[in-house]
PDB file of N, CA and C in Angstrom:
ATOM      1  N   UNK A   1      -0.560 -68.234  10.040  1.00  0.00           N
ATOM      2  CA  UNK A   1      -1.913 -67.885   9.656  1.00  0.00           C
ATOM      3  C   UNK A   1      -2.713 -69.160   9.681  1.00  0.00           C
ATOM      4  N   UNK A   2      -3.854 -69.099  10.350  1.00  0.00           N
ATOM      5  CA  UNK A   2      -4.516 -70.144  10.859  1.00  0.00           C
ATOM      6  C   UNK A   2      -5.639 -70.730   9.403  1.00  0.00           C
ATOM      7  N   UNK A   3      -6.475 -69.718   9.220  1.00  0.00           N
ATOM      8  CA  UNK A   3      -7.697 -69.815   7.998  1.00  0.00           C
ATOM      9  C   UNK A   3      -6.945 -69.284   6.839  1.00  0.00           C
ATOM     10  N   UNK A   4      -7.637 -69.623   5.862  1.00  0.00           N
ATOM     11  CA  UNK A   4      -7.818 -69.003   4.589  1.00  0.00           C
ATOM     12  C   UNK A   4      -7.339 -68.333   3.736  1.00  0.00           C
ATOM     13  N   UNK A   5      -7.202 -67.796   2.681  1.00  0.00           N
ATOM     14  CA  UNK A   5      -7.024 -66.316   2.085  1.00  0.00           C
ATOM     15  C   UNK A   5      -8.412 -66.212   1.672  1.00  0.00           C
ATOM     16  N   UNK A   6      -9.093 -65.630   1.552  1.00  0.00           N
ATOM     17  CA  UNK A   6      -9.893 -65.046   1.509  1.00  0.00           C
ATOM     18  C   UNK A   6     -10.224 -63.630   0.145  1.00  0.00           C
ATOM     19  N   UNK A   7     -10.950 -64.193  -0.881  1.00  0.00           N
ATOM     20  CA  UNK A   7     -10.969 -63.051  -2.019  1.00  0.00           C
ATOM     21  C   UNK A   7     -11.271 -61.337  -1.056  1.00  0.00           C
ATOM     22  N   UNK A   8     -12.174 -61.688  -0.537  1.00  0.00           N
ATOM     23  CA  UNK A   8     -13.031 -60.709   0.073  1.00  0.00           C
ATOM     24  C   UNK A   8     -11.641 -60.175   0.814  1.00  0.00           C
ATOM     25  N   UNK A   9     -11.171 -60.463   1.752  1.00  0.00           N
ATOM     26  CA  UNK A   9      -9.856 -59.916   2.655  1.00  0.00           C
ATOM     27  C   UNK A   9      -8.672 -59.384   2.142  1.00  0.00           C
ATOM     28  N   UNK A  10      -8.464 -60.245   0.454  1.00  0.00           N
ATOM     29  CA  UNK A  10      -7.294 -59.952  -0.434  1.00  0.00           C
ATOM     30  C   UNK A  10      -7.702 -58.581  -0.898  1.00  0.00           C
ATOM     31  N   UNK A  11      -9.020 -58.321  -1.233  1.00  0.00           N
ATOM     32  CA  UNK A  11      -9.232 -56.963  -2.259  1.00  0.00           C
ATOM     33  C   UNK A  11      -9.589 -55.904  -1.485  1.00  0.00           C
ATOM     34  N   UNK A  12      -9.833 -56.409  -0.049  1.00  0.00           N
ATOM     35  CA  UNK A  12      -9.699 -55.023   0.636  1.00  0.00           C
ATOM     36  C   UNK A  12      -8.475 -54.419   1.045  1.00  0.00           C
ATOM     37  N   UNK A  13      -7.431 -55.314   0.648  1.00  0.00           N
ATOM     38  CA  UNK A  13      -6.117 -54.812   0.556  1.00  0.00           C
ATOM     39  C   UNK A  13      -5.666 -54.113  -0.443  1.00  0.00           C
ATOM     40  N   UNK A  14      -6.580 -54.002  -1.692  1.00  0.00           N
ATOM     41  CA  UNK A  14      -5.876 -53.698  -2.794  1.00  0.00           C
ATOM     42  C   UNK A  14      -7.098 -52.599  -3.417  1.00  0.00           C
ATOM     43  N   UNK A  15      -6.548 -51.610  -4.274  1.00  0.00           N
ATOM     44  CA  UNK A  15      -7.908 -51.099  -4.930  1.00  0.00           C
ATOM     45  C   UNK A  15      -8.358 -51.796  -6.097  1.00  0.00           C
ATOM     46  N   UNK A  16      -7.947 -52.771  -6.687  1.00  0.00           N
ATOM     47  CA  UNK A  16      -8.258 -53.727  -7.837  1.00  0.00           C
ATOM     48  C   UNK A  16      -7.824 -54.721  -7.969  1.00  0.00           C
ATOM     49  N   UNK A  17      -8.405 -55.863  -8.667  1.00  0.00           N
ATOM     50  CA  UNK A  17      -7.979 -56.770  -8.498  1.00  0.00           C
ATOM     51  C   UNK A  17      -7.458 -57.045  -9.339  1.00  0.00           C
ATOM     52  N   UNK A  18      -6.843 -56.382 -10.511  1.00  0.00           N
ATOM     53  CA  UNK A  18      -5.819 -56.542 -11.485  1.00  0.00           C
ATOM     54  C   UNK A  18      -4.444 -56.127 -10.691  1.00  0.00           C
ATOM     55  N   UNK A  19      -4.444 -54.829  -9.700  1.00  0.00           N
ATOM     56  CA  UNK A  19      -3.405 -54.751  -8.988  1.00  0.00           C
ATOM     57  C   UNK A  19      -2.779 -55.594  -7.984  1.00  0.00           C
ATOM     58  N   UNK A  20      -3.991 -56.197  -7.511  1.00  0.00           N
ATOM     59  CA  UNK A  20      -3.817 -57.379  -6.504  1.00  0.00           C
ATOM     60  C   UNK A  20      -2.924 -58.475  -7.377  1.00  0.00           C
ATOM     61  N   UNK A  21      -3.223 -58.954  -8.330  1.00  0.00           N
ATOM     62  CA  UNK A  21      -2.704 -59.860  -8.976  1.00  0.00           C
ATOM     63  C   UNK A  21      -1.422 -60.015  -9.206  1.00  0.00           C
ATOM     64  N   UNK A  22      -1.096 -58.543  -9.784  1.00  0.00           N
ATOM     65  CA  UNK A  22      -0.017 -58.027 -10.519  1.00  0.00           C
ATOM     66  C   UNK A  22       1.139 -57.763  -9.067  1.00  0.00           C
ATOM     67  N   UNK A  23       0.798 -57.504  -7.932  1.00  0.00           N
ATOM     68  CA  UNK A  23       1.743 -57.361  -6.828  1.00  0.00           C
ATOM     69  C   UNK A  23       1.710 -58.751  -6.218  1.00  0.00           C
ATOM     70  N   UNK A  24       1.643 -59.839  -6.436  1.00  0.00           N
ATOM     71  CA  UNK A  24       1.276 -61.169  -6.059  1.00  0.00           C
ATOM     72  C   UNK A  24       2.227 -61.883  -6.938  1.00  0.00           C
ATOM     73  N   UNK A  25       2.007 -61.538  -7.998  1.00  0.00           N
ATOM     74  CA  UNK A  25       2.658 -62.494  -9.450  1.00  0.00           C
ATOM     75  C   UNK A  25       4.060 -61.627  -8.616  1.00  0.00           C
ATOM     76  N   UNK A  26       4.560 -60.370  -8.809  1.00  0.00           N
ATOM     77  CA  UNK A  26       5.991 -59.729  -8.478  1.00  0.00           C
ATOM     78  C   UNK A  26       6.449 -60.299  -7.779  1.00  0.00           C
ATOM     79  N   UNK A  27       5.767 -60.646  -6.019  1.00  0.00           N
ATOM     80  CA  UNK A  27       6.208 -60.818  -5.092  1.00  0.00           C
ATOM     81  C   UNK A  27       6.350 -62.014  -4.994  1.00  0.00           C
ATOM     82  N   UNK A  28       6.066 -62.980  -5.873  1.00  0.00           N
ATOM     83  CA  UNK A  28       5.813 -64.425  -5.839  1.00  0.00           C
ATOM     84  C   UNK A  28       7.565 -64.891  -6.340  1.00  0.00           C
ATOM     85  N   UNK A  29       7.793 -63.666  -7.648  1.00  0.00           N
ATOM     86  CA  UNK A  29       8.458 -64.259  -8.430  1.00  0.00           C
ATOM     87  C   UNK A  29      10.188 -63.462  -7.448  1.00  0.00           C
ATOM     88  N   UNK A  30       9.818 -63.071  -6.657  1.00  0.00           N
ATOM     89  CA  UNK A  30      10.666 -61.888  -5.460  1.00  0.00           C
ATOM     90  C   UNK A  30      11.224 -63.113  -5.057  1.00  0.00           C
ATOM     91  N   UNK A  31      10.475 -63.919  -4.370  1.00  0.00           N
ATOM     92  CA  UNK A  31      10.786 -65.039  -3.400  1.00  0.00           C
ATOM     93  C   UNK A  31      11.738 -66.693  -4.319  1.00  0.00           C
ATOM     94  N   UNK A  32      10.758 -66.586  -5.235  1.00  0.00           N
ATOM     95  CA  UNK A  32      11.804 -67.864  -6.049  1.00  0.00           C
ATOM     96  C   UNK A  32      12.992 -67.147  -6.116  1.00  0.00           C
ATOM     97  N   UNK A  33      13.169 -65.808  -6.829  1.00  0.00           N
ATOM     98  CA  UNK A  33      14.525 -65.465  -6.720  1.00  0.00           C
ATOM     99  C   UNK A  33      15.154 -65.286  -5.288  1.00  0.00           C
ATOM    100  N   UNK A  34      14.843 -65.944  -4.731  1.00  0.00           N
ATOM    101  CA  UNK A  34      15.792 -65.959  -2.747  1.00  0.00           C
ATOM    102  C   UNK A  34      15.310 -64.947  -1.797  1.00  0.00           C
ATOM    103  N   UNK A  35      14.462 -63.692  -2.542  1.00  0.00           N
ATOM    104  CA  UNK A  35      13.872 -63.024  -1.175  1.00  0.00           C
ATOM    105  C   UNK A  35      13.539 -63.974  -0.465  1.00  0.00           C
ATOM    106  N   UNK A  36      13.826 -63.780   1.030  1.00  0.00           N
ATOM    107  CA  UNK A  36      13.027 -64.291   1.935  1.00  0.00           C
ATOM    108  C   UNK A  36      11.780 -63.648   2.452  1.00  0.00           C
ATOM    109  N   UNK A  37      10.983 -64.968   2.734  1.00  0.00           N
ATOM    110  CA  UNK A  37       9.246 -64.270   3.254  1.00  0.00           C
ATOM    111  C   UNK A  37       9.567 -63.605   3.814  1.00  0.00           C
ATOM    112  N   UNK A  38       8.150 -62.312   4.597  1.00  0.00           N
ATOM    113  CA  UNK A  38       8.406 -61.207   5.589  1.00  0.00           C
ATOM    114  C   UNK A  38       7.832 -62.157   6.367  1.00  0.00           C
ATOM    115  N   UNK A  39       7.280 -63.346   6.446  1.00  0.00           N
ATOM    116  CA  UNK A  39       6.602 -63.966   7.906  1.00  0.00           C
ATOM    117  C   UNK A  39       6.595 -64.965   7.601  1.00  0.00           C
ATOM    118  N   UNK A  40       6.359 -65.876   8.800  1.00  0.00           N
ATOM    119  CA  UNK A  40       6.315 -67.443   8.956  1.00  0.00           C
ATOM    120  C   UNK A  40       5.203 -68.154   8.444  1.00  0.00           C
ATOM    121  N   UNK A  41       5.260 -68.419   6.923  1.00  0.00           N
ATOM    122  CA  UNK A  41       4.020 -68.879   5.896  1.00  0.00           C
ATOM    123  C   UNK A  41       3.380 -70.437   6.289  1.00  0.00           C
ATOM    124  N   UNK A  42       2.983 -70.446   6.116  1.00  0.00           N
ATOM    125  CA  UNK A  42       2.397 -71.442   6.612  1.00  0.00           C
ATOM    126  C   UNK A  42       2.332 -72.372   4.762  1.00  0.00           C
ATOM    127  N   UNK A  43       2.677 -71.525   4.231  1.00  0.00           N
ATOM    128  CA  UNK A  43       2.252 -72.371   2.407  1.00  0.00           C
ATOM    129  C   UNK A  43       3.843 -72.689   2.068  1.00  0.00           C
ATOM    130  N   UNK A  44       3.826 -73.214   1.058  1.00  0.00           N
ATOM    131  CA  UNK A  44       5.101 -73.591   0.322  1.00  0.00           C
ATOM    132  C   UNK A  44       5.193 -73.010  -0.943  1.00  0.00           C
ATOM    133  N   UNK A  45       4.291 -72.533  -2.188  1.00  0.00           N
ATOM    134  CA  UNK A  45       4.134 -71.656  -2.928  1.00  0.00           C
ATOM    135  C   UNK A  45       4.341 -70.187  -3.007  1.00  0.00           C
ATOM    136  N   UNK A  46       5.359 -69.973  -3.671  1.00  0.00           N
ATOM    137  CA  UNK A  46       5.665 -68.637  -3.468  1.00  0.00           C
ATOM    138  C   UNK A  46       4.888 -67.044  -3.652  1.00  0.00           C
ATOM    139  N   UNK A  47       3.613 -67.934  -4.611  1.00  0.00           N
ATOM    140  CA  UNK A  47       2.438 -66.561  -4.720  1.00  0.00           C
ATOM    141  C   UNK A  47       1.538 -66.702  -3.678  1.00  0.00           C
ATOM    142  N   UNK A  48       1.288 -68.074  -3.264  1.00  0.00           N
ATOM    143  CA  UNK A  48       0.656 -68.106  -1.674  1.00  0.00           C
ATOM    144  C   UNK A  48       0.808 -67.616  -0.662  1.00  0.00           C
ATOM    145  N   UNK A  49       2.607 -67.658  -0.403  1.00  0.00           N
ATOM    146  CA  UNK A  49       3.220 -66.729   0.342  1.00  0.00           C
ATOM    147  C   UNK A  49       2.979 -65.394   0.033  1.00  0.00           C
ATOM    148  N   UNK A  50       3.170 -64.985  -0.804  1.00  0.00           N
ATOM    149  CA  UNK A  50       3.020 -63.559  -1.695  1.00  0.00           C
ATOM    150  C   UNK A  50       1.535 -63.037  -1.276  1.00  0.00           C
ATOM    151  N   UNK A  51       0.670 -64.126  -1.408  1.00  0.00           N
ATOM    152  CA  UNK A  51      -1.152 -63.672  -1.088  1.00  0.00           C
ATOM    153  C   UNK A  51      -1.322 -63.457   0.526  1.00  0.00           C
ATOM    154  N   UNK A  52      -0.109 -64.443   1.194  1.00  0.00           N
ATOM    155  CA  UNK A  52      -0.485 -64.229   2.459  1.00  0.00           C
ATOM    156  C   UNK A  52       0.021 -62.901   3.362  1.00  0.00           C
ATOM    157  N   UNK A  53       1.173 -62.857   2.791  1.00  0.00           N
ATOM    158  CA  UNK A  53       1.710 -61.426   2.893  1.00  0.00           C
ATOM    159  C   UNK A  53       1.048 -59.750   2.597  1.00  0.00           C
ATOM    160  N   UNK A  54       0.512 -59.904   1.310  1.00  0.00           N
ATOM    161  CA  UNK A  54      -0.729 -59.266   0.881  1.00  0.00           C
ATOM    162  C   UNK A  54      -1.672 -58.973   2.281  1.00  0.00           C
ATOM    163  N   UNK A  55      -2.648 -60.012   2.535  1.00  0.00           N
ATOM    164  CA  UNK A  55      -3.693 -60.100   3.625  1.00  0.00           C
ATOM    165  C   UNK A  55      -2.811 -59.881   4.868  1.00  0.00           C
ATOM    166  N   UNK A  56      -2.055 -59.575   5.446  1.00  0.00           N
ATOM    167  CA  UNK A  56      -1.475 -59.629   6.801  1.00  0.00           C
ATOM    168  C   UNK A  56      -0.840 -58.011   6.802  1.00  0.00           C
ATOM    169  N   UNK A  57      -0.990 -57.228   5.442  1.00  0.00           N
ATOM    170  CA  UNK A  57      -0.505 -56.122   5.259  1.00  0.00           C
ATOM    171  C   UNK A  57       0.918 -56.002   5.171  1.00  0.00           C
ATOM    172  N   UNK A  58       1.622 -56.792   5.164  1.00  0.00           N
ATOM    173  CA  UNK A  58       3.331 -57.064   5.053  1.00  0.00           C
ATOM    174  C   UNK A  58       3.273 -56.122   3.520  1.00  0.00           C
ATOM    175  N   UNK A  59       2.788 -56.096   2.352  1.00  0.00           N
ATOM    176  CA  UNK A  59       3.187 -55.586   0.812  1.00  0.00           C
ATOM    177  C   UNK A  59       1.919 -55.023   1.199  1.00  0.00           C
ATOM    178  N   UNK A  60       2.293 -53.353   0.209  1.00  0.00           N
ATOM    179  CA  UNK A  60       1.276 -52.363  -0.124  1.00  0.00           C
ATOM    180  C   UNK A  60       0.828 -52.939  -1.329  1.00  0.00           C
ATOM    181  N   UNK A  61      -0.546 -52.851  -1.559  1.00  0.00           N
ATOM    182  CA  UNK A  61      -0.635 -53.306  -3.473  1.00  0.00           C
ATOM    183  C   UNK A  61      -0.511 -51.234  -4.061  1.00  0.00           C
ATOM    184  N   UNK A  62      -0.294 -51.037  -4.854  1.00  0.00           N
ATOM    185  CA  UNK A  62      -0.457 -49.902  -5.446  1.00  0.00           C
ATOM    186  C   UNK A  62      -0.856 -50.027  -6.909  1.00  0.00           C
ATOM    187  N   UNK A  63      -1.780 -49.269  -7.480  1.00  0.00           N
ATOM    188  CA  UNK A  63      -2.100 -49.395  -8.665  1.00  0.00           C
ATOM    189  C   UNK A  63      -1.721 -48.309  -9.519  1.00  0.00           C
ATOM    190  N   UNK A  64      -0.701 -48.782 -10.978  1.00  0.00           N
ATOM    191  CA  UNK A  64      -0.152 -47.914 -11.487  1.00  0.00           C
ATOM    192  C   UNK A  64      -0.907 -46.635 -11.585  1.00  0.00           C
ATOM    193  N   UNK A  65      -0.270 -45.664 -12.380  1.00  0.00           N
ATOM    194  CA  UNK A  65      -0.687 -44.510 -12.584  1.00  0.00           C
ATOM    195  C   UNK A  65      -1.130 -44.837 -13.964  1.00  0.00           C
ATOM    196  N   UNK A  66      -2.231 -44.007 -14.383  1.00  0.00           N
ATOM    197  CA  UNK A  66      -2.696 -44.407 -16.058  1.00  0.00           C
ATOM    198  C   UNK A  66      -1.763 -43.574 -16.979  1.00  0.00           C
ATOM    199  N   UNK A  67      -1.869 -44.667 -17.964  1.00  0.00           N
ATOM    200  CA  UNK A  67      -1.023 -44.042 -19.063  1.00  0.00           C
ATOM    201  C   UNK A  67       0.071 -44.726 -19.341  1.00  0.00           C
ATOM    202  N   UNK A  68       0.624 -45.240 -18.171  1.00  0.00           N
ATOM    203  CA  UNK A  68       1.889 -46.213 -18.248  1.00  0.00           C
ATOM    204  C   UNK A  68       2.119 -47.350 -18.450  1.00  0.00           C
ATOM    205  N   UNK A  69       2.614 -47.819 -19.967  1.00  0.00           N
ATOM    206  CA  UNK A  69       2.487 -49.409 -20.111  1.00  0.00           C
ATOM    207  C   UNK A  69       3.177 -49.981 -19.974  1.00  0.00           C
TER     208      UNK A  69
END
């Protein structure tokens, strides 16, 4: 990935940006535990990776269902 992440590009991936967050922080913490990236990151941070993955459509964000804490 050449440019950016981009807020604007991240949240059109996501329907909120509490969900955005919350599938970022998961996937961040996916990768310290040894997942390997789905693509060739260009970052060294594992929520960077996680954000870039996000924007490239690699992770769905989904936002819980209400009610569930």
């Amino acid at each position: 990935m050449g440019h950016r992440l981009s807020l604007q590009e991240l949240t059109d991936q996501a329907e909120s940006k509490y969900a955005l967050v919350v599938a970022a922080a998961r996937r961040g913490r996916a990768i310290m535990d040894g997942h390997q990236p789905l693509m060739d990151a260009t970052a060294t941070k594992p929520v960077t990776i996680a954000l870039q993955e996000i924007q490239q459509g690699l992770i769905r964000v989904e936002v819980p269902p209400v009610g569930i804490k």
